[in-house]
Protein backbone atom coordinates (compact mmCIF):
# COMPACT_ATOMS: atom_id res chain seq x y z
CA UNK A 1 -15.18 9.64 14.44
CA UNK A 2 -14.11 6.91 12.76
CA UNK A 3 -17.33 5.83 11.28
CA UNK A 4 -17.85 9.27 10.12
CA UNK A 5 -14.65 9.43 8.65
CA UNK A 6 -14.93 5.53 6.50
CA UNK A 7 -18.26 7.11 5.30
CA UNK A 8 -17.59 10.03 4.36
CA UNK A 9 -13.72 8.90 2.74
CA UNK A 10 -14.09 5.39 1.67
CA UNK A 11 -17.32 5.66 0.47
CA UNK A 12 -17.02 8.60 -1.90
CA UNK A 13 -17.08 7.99 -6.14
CA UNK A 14 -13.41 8.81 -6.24
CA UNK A 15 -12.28 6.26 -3.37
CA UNK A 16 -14.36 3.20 -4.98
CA UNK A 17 -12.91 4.53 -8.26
CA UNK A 18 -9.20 3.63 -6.98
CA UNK A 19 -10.20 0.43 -5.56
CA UNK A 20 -11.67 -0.70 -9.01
CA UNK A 21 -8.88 0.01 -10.52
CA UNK A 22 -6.37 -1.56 -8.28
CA UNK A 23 -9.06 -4.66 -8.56
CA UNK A 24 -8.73 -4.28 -12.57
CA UNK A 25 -4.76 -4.57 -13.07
CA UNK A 26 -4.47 -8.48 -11.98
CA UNK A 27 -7.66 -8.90 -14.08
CA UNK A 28 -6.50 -7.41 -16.91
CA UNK A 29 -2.96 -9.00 -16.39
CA UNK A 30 -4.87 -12.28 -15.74
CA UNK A 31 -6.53 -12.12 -19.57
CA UNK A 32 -3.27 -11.17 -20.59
CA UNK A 33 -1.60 -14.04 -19.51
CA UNK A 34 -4.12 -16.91 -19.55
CA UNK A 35 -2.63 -18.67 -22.60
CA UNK A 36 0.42 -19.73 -20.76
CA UNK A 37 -1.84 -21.21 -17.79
CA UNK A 38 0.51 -23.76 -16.06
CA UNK A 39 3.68 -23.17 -17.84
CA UNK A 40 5.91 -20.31 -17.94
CA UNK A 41 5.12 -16.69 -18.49
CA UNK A 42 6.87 -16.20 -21.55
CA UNK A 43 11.16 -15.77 -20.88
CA UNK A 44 10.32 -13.86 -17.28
CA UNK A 45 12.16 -15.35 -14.02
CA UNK A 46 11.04 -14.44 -10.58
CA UNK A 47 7.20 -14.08 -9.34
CA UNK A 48 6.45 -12.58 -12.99
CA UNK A 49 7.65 -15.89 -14.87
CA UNK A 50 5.50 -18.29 -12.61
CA UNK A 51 2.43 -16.29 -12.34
CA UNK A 52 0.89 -18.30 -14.71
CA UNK A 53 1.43 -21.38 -12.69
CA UNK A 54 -1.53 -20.87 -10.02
CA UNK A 55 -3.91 -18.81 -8.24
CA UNK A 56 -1.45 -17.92 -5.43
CA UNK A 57 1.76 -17.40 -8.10
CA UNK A 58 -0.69 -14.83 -9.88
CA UNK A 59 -1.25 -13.37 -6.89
CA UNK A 60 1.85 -12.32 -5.82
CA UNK A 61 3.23 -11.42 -9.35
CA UNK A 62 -0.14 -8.97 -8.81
CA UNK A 63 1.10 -7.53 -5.80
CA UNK A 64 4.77 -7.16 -6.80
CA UNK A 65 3.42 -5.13 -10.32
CA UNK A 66 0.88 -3.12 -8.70
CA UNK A 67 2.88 -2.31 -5.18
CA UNK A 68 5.70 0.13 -6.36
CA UNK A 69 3.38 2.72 -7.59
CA UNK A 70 -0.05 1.96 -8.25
CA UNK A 71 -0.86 1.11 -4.78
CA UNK A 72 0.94 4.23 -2.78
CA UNK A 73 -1.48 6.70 -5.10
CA UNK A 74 -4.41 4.88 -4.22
CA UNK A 75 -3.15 4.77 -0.30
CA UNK A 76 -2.04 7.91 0.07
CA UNK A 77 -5.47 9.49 -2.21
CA UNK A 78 -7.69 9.10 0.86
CA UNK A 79 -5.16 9.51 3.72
CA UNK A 80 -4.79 12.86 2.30
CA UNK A 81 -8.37 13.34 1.93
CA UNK A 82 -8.66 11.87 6.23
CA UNK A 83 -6.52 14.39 7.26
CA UNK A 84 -7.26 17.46 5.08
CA UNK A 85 -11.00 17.36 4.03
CA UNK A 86 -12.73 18.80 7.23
CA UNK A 87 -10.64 22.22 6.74
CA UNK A 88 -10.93 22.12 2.98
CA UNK A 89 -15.02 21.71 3.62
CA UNK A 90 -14.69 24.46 6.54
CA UNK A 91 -15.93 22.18 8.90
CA UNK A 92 -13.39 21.50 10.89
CA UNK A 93 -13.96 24.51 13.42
CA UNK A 94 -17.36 22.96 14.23
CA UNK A 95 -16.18 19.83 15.29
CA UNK A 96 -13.99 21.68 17.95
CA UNK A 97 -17.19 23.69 18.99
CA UNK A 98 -19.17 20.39 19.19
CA UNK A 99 -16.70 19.87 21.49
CA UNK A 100 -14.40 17.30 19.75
CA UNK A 101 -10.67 17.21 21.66
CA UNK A 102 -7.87 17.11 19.06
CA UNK A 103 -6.70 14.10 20.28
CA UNK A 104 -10.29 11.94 19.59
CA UNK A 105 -10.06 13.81 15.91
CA UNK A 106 -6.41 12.81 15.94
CA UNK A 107 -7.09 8.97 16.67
CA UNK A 108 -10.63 8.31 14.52
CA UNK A 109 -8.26 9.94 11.44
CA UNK A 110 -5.89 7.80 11.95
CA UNK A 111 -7.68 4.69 12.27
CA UNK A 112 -9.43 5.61 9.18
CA UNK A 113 -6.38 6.30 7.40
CA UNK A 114 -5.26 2.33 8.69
CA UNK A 115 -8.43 0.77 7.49
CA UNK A 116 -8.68 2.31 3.81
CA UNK A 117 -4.98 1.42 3.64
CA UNK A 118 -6.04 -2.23 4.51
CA UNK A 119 -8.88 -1.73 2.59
CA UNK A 120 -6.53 -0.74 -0.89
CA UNK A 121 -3.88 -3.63 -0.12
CA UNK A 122 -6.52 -6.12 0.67
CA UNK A 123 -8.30 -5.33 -2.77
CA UNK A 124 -5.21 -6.05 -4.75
CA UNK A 125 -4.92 -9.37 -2.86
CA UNK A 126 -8.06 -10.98 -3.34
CA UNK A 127 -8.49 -9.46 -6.95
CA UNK A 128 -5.58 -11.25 -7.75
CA UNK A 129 -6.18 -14.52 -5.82
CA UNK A 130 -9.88 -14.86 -7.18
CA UNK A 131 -9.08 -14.21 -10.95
CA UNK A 132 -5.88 -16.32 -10.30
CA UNK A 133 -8.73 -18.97 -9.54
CA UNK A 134 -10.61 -18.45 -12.58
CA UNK A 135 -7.72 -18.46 -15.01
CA UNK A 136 -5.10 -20.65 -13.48
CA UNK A 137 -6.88 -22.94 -11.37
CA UNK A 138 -5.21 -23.75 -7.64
CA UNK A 139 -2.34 -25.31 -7.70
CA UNK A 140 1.08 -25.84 -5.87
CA UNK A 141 2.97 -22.33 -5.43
CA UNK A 142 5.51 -22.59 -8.09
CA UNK A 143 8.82 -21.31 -7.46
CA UNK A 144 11.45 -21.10 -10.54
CA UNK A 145 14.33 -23.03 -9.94
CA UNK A 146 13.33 -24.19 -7.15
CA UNK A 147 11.31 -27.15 -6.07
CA UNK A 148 7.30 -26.24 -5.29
CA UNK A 149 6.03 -25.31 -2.16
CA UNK A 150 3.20 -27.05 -0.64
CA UNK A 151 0.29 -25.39 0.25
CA UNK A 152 0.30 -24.39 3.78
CA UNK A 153 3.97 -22.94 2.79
CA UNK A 154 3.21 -20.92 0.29
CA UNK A 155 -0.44 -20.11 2.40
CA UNK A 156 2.14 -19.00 5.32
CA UNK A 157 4.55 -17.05 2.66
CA UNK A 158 1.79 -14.82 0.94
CA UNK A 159 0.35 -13.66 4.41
CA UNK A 160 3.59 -12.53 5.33
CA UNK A 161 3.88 -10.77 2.07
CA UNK A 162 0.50 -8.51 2.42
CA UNK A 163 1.00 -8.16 5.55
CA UNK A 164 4.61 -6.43 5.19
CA UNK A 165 2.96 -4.59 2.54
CA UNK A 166 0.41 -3.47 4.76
CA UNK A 167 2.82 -2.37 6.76
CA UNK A 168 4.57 -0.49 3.88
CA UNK A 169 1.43 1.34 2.74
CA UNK A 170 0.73 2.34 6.43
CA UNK A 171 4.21 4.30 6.04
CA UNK A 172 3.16 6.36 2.60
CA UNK A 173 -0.32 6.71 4.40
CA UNK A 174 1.17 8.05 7.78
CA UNK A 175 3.64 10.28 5.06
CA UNK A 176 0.39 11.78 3.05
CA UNK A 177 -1.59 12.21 6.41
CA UNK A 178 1.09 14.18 7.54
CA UNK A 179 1.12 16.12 4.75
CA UNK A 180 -2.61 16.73 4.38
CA UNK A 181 -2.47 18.47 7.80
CA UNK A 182 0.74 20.29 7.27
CA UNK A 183 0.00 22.10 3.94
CA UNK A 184 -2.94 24.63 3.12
CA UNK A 185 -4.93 22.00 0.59
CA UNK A 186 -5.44 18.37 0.10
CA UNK A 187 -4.66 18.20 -3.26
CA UNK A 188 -1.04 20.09 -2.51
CA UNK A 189 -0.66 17.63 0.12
CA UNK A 190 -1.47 14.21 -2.37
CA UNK A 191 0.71 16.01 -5.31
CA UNK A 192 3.58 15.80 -2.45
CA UNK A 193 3.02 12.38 -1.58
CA UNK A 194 2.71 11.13 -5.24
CA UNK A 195 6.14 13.10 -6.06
CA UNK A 196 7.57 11.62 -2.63
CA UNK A 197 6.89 8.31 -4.16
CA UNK A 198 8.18 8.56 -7.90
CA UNK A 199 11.25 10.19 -6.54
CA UNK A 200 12.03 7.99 -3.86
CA UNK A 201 11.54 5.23 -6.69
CA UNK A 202 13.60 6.88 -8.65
CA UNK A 203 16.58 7.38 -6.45
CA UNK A 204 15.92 4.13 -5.25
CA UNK A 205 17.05 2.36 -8.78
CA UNK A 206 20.35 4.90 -8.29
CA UNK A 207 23.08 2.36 -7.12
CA UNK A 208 25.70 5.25 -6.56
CA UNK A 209 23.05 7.17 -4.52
CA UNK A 210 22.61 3.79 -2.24
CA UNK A 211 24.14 5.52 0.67
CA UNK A 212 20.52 7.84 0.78
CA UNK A 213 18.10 5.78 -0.26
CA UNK A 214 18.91 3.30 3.01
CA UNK A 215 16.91 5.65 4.91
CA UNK A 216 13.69 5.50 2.39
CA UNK A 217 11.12 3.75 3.54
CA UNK A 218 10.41 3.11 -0.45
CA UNK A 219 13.49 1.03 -0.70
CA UNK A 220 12.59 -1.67 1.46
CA UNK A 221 9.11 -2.30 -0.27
CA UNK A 222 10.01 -5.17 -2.43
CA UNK A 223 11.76 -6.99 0.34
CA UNK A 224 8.89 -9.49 0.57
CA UNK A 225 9.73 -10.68 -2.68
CA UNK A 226 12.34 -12.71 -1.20
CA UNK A 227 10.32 -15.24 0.19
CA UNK A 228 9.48 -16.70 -2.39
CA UNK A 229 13.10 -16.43 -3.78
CA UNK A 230 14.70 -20.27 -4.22
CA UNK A 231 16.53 -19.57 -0.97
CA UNK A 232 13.25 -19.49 0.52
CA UNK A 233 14.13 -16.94 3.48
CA UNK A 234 13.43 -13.19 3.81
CA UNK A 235 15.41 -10.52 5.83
CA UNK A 236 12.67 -7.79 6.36
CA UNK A 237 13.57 -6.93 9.83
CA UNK A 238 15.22 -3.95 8.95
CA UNK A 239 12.59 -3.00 6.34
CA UNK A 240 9.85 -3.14 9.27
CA UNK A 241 12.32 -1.26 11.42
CA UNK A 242 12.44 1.40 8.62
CA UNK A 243 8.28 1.34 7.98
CA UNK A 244 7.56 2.35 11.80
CA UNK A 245 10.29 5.12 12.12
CA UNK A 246 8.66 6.28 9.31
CA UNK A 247 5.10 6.33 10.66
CA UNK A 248 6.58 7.75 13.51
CA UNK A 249 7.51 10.48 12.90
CA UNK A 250 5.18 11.50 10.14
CA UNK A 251 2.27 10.83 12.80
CA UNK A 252 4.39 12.98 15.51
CA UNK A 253 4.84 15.36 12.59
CA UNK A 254 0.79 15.51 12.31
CA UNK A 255 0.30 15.62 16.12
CA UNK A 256 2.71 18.59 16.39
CA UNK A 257 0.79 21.05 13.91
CA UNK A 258 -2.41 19.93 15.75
CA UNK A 259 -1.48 20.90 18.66
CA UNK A 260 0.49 24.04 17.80
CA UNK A 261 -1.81 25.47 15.28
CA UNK A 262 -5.43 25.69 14.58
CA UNK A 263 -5.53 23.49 11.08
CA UNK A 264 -8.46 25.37 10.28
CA UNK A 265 -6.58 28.33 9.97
């Protein structure tokens, strides 16, 4: 199943479409920014000011642009397409016939949905870290007003970053998977998980509404960021704790309507 399901998602013109243009945005901010190679990025503090400093620096002020919005649509694009296309296509009965138990179906879509989501996250990484190379050379991770890192540091600090933002995607992908089983069509269930996303970002930047957007898993995204902040320490234990409730229950969510209704239906 899962094989079928990476071919037949990841594969198609509209998938390779969102990974070129996730690829494209730390190019095209690379060009953008190549005169200031090794000094400051214009007035800009934080991961956007030192991007010009190094590969690695342009590779985080990448993922930090691209991972509030840009990244979700292009997660949660074929995670709604996993869970939703085989009824859409009227196939879906057949697979049951074949015989294929809910629970295999249930298990191959999800690991799909977990390896396009790496696949997305992973593509805005090494976009970013390769034309970092070209245009700003590797250097020291640069951290304003701060002293440097050295290498393995900062090699140690940027894992940790894509891989909490792996884990963040997984949450919008478990959220849009959910959703792709739960209503009729697959292009209801990615206009929900787009409008999930710009909302929650917009509540997010609400400071009265703070009290609800705690429970978001959109407002701990940007946690990472603080690893590379001159304190040089993180707290993204409770952002973690909020990513797996969230996949939680949007994949018990999913495993509930299989197994109470026919999602061919």
């Amino acid at each position: 199943m899962l094989r079928v399901e990476l071919t037949t998602q990841l594969l198609r013109v509209r998938s390779l479409i969102a990974l070129a243009c996730l690829a494209a945005v730390p190019v095209a901010a690379g060009f953008a920014t190549a005169s200031h190679a090794g000094h400051r990025n214009g007035t800009q503090g934080g991961l956007f000011g030192a991007s010009t400093y190094s590969a690695l620096n342009h590779t985080m002020a990448s993922l930090e642009f691209i991972a509030p919005l840009l990244l979700p649509i292009a997660v949660a694009l074929p995670a709604t397409a996993i869970a939703s296309a085989d009824r859409d296509w009227g196939t879906l009965r057949y697979l049951y016939v074949a015989p294929v138990t809910r629970s295999r179906l249930l298990a191959g879509k999800l690991a799909a949905v977990a390896v396009t989501t790496l696949a997305a996250t992973a593509c805005v990484l090494v976009a970013g870290l390769l034309s970092g190379l070209a245009l700003f050379g590797w250097h020291r991770f640069h951290v304003i007003g701060a002293p440097t890192l050295t290498t393995g540091a900062a090699l140690g600090r940027v894992l940790a970053a894509g891989g909490y933002t792996f884990l963040c995607m997984l949450s919008i992908a478990a959220i849009a998977f959910a959703l792709g089983v739960l209503l009729p069509r697959g292009a209801e269930a990615l206009g929900a998980a787009i409008a999930f996303v710009v909302v929650a970002g917009i509540l997010n930047g609400q400071s009265a509404l703070h009290a609800v957007t705690v429970v978001l898993p959109v407002h701990y995204w940007q946690s990472w960021a603080h690893l590379f902040d001159p304190a040089g320490a993180a707290h993204l234990g409770t952002g973690t704790a909020a990513q797996i409730a969230t996949m939680v229950l949007a994949t018990g969510l999913a495993v509930l309507v299989l197994s109470r209704r026919d999602p061919a239906a």
